[in-house]
Protein backbone atom coordinates (compact mmCIF):
# COMPACT_ATOMS: atom_id res chain seq x y z
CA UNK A 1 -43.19 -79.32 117.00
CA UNK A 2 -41.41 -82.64 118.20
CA UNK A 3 -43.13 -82.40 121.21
CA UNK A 4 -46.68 -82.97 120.07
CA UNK A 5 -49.54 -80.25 118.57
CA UNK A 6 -52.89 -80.38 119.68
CA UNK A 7 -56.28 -78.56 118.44
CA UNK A 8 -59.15 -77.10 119.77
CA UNK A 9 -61.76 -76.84 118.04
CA UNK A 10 -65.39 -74.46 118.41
CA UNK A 11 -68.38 -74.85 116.17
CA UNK A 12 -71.10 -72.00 116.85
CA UNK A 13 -74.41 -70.75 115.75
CA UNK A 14 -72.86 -67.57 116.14
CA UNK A 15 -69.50 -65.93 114.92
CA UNK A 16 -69.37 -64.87 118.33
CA UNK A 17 -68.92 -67.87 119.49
CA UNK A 18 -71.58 -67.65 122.20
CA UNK A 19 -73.83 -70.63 121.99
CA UNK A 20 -71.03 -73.48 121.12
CA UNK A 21 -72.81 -76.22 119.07
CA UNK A 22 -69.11 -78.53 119.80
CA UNK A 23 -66.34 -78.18 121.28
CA UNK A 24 -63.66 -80.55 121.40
CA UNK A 25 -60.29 -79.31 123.03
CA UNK A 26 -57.01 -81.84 122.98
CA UNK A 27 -57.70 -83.27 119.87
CA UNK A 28 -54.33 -84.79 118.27
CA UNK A 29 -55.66 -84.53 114.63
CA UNK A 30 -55.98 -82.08 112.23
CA UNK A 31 -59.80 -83.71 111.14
CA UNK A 32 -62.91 -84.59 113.15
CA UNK A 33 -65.52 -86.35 112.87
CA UNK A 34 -69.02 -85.22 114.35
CA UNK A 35 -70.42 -88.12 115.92
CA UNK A 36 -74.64 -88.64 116.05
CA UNK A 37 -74.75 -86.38 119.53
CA UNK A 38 -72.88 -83.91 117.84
CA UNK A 39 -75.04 -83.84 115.00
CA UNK A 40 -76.49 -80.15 113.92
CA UNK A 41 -79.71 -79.14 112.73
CA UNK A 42 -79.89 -77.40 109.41
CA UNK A 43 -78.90 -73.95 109.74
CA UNK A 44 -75.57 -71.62 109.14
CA UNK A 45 -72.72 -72.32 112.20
CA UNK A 46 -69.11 -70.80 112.42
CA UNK A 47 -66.19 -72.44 113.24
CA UNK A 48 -62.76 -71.98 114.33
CA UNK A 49 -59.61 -73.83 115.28
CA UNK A 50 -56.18 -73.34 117.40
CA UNK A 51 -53.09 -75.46 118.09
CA UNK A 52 -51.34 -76.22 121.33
CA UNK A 53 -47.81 -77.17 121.66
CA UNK A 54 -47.14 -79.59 124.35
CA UNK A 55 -45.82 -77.40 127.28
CA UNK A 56 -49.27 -75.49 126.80
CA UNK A 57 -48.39 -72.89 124.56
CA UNK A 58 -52.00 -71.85 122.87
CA UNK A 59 -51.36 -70.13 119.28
CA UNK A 60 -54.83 -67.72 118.29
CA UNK A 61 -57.86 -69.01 117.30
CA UNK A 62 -57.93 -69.10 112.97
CA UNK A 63 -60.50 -67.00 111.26
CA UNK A 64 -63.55 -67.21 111.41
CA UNK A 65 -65.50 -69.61 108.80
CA UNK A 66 -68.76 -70.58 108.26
CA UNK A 67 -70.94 -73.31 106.59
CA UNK A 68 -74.67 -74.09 106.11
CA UNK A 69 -75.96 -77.71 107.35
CA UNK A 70 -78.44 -78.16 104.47
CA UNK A 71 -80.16 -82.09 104.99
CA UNK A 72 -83.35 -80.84 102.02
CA UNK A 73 -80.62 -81.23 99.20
């Protein structure tokens, strides 16, 4: 879209999505990096993703996915 995409992205304990772990809305790339506040504990979490055009226009959130924060290995 030439008028700009932007992401949202949820992280979750739950595939829910009830207890967000982060959540960072308006980001303009298609990575992030946690940073040390936004570090998780070891565990299982759920995540998800949606772009935005520019004029607003939210597509659906992606599947859901998971992945296990594992700091013993």
């Amino acid at each position: 879209d030439p008028s700009g995409v932007t992401y949202a992205l949820e992280v979750a304990i739950d595939a829910e999505f009830n207890s967000l772990r982060i959540a960072k809305y308006d980001l303009t790339t298609s990575s992030h990096k946690p940073t040390a506040a936004e570090a998780l504990a070891d565990g299982t979490y759920y995540w998800r993703v949606r772009a935005s055009d520019n004029a607003n226009n939210a597509g659906d959130f992606s599947t859901v996915w998971s992945f296990v924060v594992d700091t013993r290995v």
